[in-house]
C-alpha atoms as a PDB file:
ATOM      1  CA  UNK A   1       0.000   0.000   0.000  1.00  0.00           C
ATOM      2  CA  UNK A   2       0.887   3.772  -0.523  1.00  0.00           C
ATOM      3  CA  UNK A   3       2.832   5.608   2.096  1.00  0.00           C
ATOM      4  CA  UNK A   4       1.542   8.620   3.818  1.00  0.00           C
ATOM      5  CA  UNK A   5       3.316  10.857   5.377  1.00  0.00           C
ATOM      6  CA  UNK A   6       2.789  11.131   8.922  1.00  0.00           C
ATOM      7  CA  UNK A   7       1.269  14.415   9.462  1.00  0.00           C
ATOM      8  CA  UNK A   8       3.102  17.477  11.553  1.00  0.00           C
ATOM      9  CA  UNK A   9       1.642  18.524  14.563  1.00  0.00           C
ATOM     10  CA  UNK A  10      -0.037  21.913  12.950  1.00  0.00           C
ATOM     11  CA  UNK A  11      -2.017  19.540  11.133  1.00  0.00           C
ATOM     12  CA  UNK A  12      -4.516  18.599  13.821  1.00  0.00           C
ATOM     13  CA  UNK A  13      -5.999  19.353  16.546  1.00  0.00           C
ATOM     14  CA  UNK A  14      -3.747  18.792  20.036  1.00  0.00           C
ATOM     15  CA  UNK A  15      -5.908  16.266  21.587  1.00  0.00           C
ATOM     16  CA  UNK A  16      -5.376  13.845  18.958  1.00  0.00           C
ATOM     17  CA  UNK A  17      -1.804  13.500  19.398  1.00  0.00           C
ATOM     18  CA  UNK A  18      -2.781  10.795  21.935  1.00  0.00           C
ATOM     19  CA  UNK A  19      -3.924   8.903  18.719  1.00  0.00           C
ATOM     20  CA  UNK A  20      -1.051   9.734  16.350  1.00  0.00           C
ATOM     21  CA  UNK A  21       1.610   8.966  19.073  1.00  0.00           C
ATOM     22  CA  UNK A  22       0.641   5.249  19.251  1.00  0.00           C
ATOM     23  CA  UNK A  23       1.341   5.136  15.503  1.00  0.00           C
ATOM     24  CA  UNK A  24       4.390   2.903  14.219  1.00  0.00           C
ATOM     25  CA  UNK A  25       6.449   5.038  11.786  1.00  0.00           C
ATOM     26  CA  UNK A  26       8.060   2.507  10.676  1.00  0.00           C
ATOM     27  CA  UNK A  27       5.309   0.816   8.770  1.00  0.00           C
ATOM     28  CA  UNK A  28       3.055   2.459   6.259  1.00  0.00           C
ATOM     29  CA  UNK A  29      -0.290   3.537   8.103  1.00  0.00           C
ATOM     30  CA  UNK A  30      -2.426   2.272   5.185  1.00  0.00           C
ATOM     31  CA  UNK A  31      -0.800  -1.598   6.102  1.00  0.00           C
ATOM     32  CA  UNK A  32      -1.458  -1.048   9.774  1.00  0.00           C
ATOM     33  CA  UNK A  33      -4.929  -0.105   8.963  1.00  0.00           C
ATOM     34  CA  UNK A  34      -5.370  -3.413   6.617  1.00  0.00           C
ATOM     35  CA  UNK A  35      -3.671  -5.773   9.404  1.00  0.00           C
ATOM     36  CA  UNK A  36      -5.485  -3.930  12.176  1.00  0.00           C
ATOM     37  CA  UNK A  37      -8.975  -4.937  10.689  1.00  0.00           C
ATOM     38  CA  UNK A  38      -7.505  -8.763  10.585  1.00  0.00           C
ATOM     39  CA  UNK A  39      -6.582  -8.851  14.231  1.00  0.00           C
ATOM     40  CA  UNK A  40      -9.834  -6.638  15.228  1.00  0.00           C
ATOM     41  CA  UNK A  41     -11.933  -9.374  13.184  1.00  0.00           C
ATOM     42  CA  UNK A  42     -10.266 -12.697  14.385  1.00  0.00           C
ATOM     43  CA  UNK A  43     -10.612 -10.759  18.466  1.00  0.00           C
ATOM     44  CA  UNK A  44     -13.951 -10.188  18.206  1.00  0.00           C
ATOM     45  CA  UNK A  45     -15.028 -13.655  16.510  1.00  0.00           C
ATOM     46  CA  UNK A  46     -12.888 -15.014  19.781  1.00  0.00           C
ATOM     47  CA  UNK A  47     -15.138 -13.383  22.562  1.00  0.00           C
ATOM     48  CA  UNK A  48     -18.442 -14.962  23.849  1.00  0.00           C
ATOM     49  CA  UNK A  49     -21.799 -13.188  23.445  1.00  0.00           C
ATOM     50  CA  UNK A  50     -21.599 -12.327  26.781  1.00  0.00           C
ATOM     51  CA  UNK A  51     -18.223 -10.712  26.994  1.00  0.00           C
ATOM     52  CA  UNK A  52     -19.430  -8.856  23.874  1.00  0.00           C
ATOM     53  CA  UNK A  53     -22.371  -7.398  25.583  1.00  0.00           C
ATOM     54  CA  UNK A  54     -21.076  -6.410  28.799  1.00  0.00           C
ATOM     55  CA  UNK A  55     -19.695  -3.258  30.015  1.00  0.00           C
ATOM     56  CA  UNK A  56     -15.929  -3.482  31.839  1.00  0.00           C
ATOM     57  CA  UNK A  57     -17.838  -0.655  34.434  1.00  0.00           C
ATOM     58  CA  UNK A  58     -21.216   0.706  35.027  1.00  0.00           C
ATOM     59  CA  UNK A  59     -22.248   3.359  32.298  1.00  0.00           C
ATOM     60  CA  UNK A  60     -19.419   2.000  29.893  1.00  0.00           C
ATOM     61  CA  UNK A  61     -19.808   0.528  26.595  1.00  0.00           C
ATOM     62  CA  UNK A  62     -20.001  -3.279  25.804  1.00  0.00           C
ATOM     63  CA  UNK A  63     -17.740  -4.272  23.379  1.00  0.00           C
ATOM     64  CA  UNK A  64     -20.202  -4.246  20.568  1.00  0.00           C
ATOM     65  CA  UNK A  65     -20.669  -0.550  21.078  1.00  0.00           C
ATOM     66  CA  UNK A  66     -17.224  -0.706  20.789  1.00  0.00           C
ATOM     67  CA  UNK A  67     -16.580  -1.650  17.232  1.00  0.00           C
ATOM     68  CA  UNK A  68     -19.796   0.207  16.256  1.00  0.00           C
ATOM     69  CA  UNK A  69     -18.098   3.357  17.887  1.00  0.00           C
ATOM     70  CA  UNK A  70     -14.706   2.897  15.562  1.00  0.00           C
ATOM     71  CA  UNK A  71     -17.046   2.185  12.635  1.00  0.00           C
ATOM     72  CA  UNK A  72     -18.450   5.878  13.297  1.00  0.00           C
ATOM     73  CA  UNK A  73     -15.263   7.479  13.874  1.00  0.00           C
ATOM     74  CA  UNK A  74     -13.736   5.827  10.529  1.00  0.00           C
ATOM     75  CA  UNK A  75     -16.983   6.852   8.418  1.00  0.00           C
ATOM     76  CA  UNK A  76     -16.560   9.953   9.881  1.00  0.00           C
ATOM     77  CA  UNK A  77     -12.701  10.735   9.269  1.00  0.00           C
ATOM     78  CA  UNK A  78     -12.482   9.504   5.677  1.00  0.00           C
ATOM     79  CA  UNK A  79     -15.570  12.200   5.333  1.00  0.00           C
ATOM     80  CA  UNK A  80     -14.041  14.857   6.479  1.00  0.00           C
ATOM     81  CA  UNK A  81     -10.829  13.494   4.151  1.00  0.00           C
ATOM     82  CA  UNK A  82     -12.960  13.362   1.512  1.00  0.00           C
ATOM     83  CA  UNK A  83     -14.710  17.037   2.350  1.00  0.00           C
ATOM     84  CA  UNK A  84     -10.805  18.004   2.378  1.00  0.00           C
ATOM     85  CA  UNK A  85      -9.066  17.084  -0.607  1.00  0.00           C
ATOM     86  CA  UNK A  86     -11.568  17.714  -2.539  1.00  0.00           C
ATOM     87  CA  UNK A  87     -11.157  21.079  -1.471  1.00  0.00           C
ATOM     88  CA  UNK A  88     -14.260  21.659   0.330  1.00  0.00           C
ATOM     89  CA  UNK A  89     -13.451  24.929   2.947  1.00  0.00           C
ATOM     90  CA  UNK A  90     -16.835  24.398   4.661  1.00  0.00           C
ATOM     91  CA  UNK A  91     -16.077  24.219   8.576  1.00  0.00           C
ATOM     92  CA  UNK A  92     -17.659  20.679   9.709  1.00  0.00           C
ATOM     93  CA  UNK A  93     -19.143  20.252  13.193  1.00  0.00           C
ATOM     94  CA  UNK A  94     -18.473  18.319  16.452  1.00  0.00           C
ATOM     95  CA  UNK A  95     -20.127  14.723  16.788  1.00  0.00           C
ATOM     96  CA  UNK A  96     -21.760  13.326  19.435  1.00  0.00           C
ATOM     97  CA  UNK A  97     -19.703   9.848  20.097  1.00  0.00           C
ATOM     98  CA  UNK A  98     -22.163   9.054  22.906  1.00  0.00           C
ATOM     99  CA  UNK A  99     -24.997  10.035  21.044  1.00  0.00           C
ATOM    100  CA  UNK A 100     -23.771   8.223  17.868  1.00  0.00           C
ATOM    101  CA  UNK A 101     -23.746   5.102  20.327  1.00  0.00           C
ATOM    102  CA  UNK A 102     -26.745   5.268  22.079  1.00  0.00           C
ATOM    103  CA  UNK A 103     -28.998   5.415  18.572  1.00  0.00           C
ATOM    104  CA  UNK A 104     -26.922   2.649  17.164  1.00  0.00           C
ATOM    105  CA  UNK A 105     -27.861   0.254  19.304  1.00  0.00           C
ATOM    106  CA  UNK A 106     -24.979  -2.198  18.457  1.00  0.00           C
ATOM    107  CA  UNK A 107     -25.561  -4.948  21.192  1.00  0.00           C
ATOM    108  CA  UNK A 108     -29.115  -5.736  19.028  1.00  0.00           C
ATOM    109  CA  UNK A 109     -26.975  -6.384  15.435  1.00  0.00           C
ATOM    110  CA  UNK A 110     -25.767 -10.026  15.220  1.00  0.00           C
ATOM    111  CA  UNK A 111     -21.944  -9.733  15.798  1.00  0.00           C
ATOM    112  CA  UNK A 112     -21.311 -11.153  12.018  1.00  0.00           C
ATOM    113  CA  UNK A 113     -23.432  -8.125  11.000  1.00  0.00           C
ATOM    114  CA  UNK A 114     -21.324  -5.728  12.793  1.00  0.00           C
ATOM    115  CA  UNK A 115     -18.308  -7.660  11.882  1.00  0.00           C
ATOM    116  CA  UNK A 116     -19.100  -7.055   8.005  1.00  0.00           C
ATOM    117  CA  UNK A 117     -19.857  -3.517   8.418  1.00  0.00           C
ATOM    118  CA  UNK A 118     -16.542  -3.041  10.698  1.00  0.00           C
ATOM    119  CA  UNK A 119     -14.555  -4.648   7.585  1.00  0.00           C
ATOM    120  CA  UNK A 120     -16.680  -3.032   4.464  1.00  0.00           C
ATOM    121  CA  UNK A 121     -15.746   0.051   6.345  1.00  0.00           C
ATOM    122  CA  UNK A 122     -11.873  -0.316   6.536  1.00  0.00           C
ATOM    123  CA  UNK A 123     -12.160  -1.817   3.027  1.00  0.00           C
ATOM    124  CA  UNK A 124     -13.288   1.629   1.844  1.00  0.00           C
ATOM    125  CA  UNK A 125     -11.212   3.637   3.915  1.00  0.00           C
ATOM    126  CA  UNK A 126      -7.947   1.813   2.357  1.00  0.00           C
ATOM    127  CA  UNK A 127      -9.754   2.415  -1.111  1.00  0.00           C
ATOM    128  CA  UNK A 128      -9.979   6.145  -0.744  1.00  0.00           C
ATOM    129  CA  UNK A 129      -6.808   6.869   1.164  1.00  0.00           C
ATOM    130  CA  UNK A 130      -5.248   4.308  -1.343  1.00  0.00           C
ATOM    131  CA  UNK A 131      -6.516   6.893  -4.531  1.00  0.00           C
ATOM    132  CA  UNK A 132      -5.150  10.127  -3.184  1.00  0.00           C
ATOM    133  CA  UNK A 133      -1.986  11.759  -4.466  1.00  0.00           C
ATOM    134  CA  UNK A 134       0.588  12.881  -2.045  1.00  0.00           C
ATOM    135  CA  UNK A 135      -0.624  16.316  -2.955  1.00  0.00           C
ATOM    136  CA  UNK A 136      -4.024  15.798  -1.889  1.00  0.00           C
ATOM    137  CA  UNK A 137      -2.854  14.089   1.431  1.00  0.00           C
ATOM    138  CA  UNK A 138      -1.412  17.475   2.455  1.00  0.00           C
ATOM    139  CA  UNK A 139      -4.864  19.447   2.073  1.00  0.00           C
ATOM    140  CA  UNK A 140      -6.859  20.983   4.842  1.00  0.00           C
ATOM    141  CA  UNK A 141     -10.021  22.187   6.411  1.00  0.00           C
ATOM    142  CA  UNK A 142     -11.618  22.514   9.259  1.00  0.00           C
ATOM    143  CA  UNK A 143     -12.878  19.947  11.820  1.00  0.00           C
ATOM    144  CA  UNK A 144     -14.548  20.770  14.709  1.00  0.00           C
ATOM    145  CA  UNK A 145     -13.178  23.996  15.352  1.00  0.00           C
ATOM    146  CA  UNK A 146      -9.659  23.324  14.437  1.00  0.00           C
ATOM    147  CA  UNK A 147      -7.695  22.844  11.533  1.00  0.00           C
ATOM    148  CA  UNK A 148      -7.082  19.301  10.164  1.00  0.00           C
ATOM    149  CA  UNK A 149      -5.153  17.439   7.101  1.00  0.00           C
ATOM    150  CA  UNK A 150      -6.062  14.392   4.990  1.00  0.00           C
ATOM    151  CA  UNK A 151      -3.207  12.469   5.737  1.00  0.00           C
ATOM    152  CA  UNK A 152      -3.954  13.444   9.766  1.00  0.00           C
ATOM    153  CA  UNK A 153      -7.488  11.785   9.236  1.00  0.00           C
ATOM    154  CA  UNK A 154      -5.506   7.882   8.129  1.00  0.00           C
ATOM    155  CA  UNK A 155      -3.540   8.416  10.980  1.00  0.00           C
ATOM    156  CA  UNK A 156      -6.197   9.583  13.765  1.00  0.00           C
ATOM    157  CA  UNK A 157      -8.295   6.668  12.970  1.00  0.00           C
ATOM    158  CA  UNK A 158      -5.491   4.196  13.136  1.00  0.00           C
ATOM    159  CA  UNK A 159      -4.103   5.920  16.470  1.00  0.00           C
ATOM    160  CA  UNK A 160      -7.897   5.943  17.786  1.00  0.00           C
ATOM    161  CA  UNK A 161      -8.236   2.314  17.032  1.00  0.00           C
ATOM    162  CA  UNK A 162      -4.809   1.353  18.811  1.00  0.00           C
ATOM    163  CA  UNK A 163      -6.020   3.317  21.549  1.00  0.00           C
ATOM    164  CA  UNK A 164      -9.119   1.182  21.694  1.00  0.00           C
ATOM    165  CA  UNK A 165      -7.628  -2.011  21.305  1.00  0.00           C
ATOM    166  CA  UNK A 166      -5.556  -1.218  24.600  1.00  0.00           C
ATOM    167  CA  UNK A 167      -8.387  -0.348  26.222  1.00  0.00           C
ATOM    168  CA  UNK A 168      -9.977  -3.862  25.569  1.00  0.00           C
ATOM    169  CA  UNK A 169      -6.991  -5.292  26.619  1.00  0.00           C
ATOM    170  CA  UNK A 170      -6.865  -3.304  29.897  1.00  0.00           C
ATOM    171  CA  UNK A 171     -10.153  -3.130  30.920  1.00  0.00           C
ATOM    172  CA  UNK A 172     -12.500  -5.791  28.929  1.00  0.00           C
ATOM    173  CA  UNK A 173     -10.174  -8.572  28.925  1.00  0.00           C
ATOM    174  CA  UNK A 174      -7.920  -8.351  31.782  1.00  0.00           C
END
């Protein structure tokens, strides 16, 4: 897969250098993104209904409104990519994660359901990011408030996803 560029710091928005930190350099962000959807996948088909459906605390997600919650981000970053190199200067809003969760009701969608949507998802991301010239990677707009590239959107959702994965790790499955 295509390289991009790991983006510089006036690129996006502070708070997501949590995301962009956990980020190999050393390995092209559009591979991580294609072997992170493998390892999600195989995880997932691992855990019992139960585990999937269960918060790690009270007023915490289960693990299916997990993966619905990184389906939401993704869809949402590659629009705002998309919104970007295309060139598109109109400022796009805030989202409501919570909300976004709450009205998708993921622990009532059969896990192979959410499964294919999780991986239809990625396989579009890779698709668009995949198309893009370097040139068009290095376009901006704005993103809730604050200024944000293309090639910061590939690397926010695969930093975001890391971060989730840990969390799973540390808190679901411990």
């Amino acid at each position: 897969m295509k390289k991009i560029n790991k983006p510089r710091d006036i690129e996006y928005a502070l708070y997501y250098d949590q995301y962009i930190a956990m980020v190999p350099t050393d390995i092209s962000v559009l591979d991580q993104l294609k072997t992170s959807a493998k390892e999600v996948t195989a995880l997932y088909k691992s855990l019992s209904a139960e585990t999937l459906t269960t918060p790690y605390a009270e007023g915490k997600w289960s693990l299916k409104d997990l993966l619905m919650h990184l389906i939401d981000v993704e869809r949402v970053f590659v629009y705002r990519a998309m919104r970007f190199a295309r060139m598109d200067r109109t400022p796009l809003p805030f989202f409501d994660e919570n909300e976004f969760a709450k009205q998708a009701q993921a622990d009532k969608i059969p896990l192979t359901k959410l499964l294919k949507e999780y991986n239809a998802c990625r396989n579009l991301t890779l698709a668009f990011f995949n198309n893009l010239t370097a040139k068009q990677t290095e376009r901006s707009g704005t993103a809730s408030q604050a200024a944000m590239s293309v090639r910061a959107c590939a690397w926010i959702i695969m930093g975001h996803e890391l971060h989730h994965r840990k969390i799973i790790m540390e808190r679901y499955l411990k």
